[in-house]
Protein backbone atom coordinates (compact mmCIF):
# COMPACT_ATOMS: atom_id res chain seq x y z
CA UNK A 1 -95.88 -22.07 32.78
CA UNK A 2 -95.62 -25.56 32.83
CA UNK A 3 -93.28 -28.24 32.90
CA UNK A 4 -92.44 -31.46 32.78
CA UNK A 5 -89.17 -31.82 34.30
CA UNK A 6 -87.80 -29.12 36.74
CA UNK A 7 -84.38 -29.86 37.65
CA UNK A 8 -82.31 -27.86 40.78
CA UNK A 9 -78.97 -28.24 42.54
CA UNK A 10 -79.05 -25.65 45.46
CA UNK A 11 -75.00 -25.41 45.89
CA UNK A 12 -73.90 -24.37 49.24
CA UNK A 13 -72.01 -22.00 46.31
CA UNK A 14 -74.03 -21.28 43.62
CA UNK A 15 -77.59 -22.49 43.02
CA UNK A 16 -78.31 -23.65 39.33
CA UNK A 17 -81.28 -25.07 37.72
CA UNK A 18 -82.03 -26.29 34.07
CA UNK A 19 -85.43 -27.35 32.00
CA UNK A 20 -86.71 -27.58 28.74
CA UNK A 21 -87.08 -24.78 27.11
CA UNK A 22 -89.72 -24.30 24.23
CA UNK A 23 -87.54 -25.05 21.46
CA UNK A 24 -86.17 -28.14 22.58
CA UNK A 25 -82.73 -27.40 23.79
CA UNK A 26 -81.85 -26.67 27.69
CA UNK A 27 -82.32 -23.66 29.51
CA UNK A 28 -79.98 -22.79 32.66
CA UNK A 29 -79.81 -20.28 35.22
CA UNK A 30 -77.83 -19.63 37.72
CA UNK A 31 -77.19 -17.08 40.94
CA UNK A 32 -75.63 -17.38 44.58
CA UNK A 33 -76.38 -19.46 46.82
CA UNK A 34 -77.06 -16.10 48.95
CA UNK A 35 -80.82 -15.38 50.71
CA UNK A 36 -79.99 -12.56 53.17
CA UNK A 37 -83.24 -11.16 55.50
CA UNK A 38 -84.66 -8.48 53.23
CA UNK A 39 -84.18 -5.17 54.91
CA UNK A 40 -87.01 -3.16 55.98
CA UNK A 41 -86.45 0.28 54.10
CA UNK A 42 -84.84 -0.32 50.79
CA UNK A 43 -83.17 3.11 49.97
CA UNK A 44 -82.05 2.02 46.89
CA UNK A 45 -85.96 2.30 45.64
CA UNK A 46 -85.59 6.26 45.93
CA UNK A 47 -82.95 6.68 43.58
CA UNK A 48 -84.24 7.11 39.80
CA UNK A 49 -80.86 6.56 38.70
CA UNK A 50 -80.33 2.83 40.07
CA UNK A 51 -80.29 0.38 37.44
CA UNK A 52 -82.59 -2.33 37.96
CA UNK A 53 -81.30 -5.11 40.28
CA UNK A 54 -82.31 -9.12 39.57
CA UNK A 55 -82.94 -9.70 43.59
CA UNK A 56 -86.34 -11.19 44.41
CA UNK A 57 -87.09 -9.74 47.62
CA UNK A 58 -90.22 -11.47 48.18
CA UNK A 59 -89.50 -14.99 48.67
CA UNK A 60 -91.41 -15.26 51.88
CA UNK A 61 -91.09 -18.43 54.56
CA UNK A 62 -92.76 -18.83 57.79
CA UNK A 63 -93.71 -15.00 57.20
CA UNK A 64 -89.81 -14.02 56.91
CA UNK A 65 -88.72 -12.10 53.65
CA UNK A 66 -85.46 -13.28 51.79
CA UNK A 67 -83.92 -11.81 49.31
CA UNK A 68 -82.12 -14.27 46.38
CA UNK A 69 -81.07 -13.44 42.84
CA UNK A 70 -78.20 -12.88 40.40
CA UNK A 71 -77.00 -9.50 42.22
CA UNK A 72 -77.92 -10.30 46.15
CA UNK A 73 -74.71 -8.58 47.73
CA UNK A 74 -71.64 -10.76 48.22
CA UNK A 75 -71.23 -8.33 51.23
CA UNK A 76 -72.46 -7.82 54.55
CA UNK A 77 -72.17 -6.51 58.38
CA UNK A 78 -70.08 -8.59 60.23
CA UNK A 79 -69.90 -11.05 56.90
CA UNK A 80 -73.86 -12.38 57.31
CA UNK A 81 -74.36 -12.55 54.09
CA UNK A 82 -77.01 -15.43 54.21
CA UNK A 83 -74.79 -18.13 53.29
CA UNK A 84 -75.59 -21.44 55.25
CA UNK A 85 -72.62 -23.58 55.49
CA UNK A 86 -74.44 -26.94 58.03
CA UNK A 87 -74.58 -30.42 57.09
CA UNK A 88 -78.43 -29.86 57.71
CA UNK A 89 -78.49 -26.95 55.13
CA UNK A 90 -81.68 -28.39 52.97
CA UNK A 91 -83.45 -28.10 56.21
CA UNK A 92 -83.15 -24.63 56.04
CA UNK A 93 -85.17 -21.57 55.46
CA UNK A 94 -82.50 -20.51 53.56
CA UNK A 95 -82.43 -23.54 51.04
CA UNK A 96 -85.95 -23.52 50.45
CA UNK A 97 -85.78 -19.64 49.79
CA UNK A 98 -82.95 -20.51 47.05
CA UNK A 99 -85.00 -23.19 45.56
CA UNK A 100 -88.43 -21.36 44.94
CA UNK A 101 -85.77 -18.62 43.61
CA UNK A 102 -85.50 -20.60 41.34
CA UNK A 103 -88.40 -21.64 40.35
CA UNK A 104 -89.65 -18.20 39.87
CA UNK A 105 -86.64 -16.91 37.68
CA UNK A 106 -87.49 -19.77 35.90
CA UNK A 107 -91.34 -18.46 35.57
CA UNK A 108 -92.75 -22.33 36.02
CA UNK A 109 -96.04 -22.48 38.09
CA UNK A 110 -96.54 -26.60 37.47
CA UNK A 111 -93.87 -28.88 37.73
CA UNK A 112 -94.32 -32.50 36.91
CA UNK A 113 -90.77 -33.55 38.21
CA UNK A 114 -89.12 -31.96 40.39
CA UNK A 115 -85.98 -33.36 40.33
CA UNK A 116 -83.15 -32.57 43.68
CA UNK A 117 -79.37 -33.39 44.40
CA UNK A 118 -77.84 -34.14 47.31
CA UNK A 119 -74.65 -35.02 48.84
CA UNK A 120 -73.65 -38.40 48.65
CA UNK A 121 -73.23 -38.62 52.67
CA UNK A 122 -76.68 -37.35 53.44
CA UNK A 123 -78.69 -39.15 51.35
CA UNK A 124 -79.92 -41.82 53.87
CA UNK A 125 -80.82 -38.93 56.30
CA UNK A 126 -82.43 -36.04 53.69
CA UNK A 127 -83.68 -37.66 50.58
CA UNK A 128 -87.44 -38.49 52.06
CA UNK A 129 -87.64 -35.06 54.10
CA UNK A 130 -86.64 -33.15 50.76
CA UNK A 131 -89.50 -35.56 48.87
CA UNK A 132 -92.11 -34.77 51.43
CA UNK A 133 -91.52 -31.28 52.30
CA UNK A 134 -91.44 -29.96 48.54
CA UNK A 135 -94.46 -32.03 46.88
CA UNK A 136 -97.87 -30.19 46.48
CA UNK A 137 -99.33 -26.54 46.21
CA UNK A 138 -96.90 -23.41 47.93
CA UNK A 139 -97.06 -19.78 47.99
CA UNK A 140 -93.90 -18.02 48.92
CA UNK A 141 -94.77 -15.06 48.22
CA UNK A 142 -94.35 -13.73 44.24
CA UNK A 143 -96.97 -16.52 43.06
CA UNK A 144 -98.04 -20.39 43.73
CA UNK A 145 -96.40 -23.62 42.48
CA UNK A 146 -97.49 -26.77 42.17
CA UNK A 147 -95.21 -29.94 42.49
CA UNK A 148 -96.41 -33.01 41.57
CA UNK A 149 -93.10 -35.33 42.47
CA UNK A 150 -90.18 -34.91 43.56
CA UNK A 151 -86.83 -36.90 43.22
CA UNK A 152 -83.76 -36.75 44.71
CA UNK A 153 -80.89 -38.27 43.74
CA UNK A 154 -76.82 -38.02 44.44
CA UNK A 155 -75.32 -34.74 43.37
CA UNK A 156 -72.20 -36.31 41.15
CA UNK A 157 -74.35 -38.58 39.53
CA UNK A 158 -76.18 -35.76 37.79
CA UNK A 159 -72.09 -34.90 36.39
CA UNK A 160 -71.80 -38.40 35.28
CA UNK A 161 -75.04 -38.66 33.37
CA UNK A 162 -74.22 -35.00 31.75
CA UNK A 163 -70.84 -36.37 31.03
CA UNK A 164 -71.84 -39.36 28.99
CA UNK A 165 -75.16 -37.53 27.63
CA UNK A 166 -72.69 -37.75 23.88
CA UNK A 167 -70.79 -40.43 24.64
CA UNK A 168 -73.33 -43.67 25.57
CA UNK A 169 -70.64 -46.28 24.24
CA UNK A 170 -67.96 -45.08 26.93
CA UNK A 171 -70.34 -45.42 29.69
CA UNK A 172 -71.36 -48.81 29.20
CA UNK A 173 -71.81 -51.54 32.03
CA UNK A 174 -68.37 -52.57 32.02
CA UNK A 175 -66.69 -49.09 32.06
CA UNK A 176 -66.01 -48.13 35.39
CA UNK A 177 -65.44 -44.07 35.91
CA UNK A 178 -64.87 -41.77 39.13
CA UNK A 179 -66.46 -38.94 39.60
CA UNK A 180 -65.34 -35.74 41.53
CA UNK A 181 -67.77 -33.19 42.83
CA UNK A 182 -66.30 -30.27 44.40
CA UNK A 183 -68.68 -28.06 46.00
CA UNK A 184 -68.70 -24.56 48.03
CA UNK A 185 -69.28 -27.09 51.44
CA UNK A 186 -68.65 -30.69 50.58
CA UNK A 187 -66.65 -32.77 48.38
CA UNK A 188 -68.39 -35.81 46.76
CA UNK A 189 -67.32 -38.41 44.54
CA UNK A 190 -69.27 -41.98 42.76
CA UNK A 191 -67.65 -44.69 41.96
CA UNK A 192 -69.65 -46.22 38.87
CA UNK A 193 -69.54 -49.17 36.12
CA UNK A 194 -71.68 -47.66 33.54
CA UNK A 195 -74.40 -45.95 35.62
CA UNK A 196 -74.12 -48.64 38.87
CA UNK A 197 -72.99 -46.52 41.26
CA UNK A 198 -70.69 -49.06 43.71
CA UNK A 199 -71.63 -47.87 47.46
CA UNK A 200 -68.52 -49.10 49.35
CA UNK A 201 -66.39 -46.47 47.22
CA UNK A 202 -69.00 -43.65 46.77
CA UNK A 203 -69.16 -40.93 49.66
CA UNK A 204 -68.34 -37.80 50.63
CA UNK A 205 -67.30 -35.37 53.03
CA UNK A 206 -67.19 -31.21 54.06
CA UNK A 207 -64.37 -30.24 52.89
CA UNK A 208 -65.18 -28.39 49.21
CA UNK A 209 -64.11 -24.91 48.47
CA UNK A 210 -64.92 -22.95 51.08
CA UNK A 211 -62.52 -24.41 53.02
CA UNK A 212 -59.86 -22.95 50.62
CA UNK A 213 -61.25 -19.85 51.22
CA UNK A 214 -61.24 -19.99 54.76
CA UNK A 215 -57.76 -21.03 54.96
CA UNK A 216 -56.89 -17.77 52.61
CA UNK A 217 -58.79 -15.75 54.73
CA UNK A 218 -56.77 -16.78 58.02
CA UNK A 219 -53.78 -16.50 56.33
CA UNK A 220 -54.54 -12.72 55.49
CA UNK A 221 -55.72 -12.43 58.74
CA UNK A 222 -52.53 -13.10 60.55
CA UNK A 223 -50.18 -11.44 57.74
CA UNK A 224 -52.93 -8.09 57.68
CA UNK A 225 -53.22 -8.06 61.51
CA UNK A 226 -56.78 -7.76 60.81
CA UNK A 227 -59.73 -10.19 60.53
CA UNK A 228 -60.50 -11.26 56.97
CA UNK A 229 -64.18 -12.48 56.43
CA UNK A 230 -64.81 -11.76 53.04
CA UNK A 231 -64.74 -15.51 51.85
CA UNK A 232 -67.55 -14.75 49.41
CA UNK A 233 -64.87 -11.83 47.04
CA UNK A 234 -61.60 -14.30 48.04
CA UNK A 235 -64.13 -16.81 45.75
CA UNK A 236 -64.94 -14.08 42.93
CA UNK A 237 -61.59 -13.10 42.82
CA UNK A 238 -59.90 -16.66 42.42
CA UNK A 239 -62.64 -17.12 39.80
CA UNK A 240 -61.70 -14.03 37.93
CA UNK A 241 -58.38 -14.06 38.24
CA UNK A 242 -57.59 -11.22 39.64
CA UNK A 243 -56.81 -9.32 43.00
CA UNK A 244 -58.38 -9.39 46.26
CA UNK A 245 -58.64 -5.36 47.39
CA UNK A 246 -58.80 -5.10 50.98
CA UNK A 247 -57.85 -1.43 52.86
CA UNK A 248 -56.58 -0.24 49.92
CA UNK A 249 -54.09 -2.71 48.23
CA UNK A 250 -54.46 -5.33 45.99
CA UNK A 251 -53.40 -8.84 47.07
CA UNK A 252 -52.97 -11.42 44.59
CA UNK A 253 -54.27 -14.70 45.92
CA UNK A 254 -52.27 -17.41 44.34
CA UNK A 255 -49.32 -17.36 46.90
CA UNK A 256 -51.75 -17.81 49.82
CA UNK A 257 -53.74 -20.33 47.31
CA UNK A 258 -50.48 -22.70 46.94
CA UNK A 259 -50.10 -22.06 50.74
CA UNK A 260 -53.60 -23.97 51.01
CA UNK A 261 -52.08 -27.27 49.35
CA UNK A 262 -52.04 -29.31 52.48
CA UNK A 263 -55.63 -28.45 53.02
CA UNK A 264 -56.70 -29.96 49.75
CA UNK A 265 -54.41 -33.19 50.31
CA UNK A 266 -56.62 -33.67 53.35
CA UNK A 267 -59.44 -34.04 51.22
CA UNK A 268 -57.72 -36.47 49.08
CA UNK A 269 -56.38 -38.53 50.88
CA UNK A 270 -59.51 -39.23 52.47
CA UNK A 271 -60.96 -39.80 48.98
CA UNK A 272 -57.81 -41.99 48.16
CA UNK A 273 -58.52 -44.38 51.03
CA UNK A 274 -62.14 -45.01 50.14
CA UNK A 275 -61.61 -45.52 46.66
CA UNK A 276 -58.77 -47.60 46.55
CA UNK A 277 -56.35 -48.58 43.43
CA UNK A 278 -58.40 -46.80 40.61
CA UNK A 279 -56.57 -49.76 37.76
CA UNK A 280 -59.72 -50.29 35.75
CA UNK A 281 -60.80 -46.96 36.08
CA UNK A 282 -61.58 -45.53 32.96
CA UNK A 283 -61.28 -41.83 33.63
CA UNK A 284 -61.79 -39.72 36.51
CA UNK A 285 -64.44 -36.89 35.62
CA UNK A 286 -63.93 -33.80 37.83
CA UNK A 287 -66.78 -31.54 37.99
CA UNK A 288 -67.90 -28.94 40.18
CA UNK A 289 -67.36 -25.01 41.12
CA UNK A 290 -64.27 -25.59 43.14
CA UNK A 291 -62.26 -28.64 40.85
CA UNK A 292 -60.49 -25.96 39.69
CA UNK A 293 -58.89 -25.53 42.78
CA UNK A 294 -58.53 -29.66 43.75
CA UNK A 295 -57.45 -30.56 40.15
CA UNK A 296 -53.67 -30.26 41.04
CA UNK A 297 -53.88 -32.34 44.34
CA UNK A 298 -56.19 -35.29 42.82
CA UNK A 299 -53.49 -35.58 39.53
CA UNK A 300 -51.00 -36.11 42.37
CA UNK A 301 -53.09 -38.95 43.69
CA UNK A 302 -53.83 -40.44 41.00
CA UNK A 303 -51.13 -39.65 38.36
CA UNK A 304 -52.12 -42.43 35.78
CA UNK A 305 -55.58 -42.42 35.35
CA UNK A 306 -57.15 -39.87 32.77
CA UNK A 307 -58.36 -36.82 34.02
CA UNK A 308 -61.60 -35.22 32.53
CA UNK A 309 -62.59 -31.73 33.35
CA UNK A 310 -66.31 -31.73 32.55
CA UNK A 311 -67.68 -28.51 30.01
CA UNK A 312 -69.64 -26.31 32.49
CA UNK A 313 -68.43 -27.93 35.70
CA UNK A 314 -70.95 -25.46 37.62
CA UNK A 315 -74.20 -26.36 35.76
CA UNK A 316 -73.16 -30.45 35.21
CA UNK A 317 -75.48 -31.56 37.82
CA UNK A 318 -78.46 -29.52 37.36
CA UNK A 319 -78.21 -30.65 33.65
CA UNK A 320 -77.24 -34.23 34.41
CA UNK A 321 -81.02 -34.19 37.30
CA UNK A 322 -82.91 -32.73 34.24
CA UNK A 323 -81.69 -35.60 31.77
CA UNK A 324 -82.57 -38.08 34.78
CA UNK A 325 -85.67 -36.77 35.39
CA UNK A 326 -86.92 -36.68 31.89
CA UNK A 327 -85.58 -40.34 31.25
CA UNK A 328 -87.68 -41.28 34.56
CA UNK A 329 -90.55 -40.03 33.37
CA UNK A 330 -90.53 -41.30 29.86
CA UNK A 331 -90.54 -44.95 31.45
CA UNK A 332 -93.42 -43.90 33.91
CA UNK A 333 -95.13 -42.87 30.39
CA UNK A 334 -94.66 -45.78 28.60
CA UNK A 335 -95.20 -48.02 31.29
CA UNK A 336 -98.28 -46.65 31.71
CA UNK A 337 -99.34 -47.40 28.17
CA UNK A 338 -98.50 -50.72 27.77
């Protein structure tokens, strides 16, 4: 299949993508940002009773099978569950595994657009590597893909656009908003009037929601006398709301989660200081997997200006590249005509 626009945000978290789907509206997906080595014998292929699992285990790079997918286990040995938490994760193996995921869930062969986030910190050192190393012809392994272009652009930026994608005459030159990424690794935030992003108070840093997670985890670990690594089922269980089960009790989380407050007011305040007095700020749009968890902390910093929690904080970016993408490209188009 082909398609115009192909838009991707491989999460250190969760990896989403969106494009146009035949009827016009948006189609999403979404799975973790997981690509473990796949193993050598699967076992699970010799029971006729197993229910059918959505793991590719074919994504191959440099002759290395990974699997990726909806149900890849959130478990593992010695907690290697293929998560990469680096600043120089879309370098990776593992990111590009996640990415033609992606793709293939998807079932595009031809993208026109291929349209990337990043964080706002490593733009000046990935964008161009991400540009070159994903445009033309690949095989990894289930089928080929062609890219024509790609684009890569901040990850919150993608929120903002998805956040004023209803709502043009809020968003206009003289409107200035903050945004708020929080990620699985890094925590990212724009400073815009309209859609001119202001670079002196746009940037980011690690420091997203694993680092909640981490913090619960060592917290456990000294009260259990036992090493917690399970970060990836401390995440699912915050999400769900419910218990974290570990040698047979269940803990509820929300004790050790208010315990992590100082840990988030880190983040902040480094936030605080680059942005500065937010007075003609028109509202702060949090989005992300893990605002949830900084909402609290960034009310306390800034306890006047209106705070937006963006529908779909998870999938805001990937929607907010495939919007950008498709606006790029009508331009190119028309240009073209003229």
């Amino acid at each position: 299949m082909k398609t115009s626009v192909f838009a991707v945000d491989v999460g250190y978290g969760n990896t989403k993508y969106a494009h146009r789907a035949a009827n016009g509206n948006i189609a999403t997906g979404m799975f973790p940002s997981l690509a473990p080595v796949a193993a050598s014998v699967a076992l699970s292929d010799y029971d006729d009773r197993r229910q059918d699992r959505k793991v590719l285990a074919t994504i191959i790079i440099d002759q290395i099978e990974y699997e990726v997918g909806p149900d890849v286990s959130l478990t593992a040995a010695y907690g290697k569950t293929g998560r990469a938490l680096s600043d120089d994760f879309v370098l990776s193996n593992n990111y590009a595994a996640l990415l033609y995921g992606a793709i293939h869930f998807a079932g595009v062969t031809h993208i026109e657009r291929l349209v990337l986030g990043l964080p706002v910190h490593n733009m000046p050192k990935y964008s161009s590597t991400l540009r070159d190393r994903f445009t033309g012809t690949f095989d990894y392994g289930p089928g080929r893909v062609t890219i024509d272009r790609v684009v890569v652009i901040p990850q919150p930026l993608g929120s903002l656009v998805a956040a004023s994608a209803n709502r043009q005459n809020e968003f206009g030159r003289d409107s200035a908003h903050l945004v708020i990424d929080v990620g699985y690794f890094t925590t990212d935030w724009v400073y815009a009037n309209g859609f001119t992003m202001d670079d002196k108070r746009s940037d980011g840093i690690q420091g997203g929601a694993s680092q909640i997670y981490q913090r619960i985890a060592a917290l456990l670990s000294k009260e259990q006398n036992e090493k917690v690594k399970d970060i990836e089922r401390i995440d699912k269980a915050l999400r769900e709301r419910k218990p974290f089960f570990f040698y047979g009790s269940d803990i509820d989380l929300e004790p050790y989660l208010e315990q992590s407050q100082p840990v988030i007011a880190g983040v902040v305040d480094v936030m605080q200081n680059n942005v500065g007095e937010l007075t003609n700020v028109r509202s702060i749009i949090l989005s992300g997997g893990g605002g949830a968890l900084y909402a609290s902390g960034i009310r306390k910093a800034f306890p006047r200006v209106r705070i937006e929690v963006i529908d779909s904080p998870c999938m805001a970016n990937a929607k907010g590249f495939l919007i950008v993408g498709e606006a790029g490209l009508t331009r190119e188009r028309a240009t073209a005509k003229a």
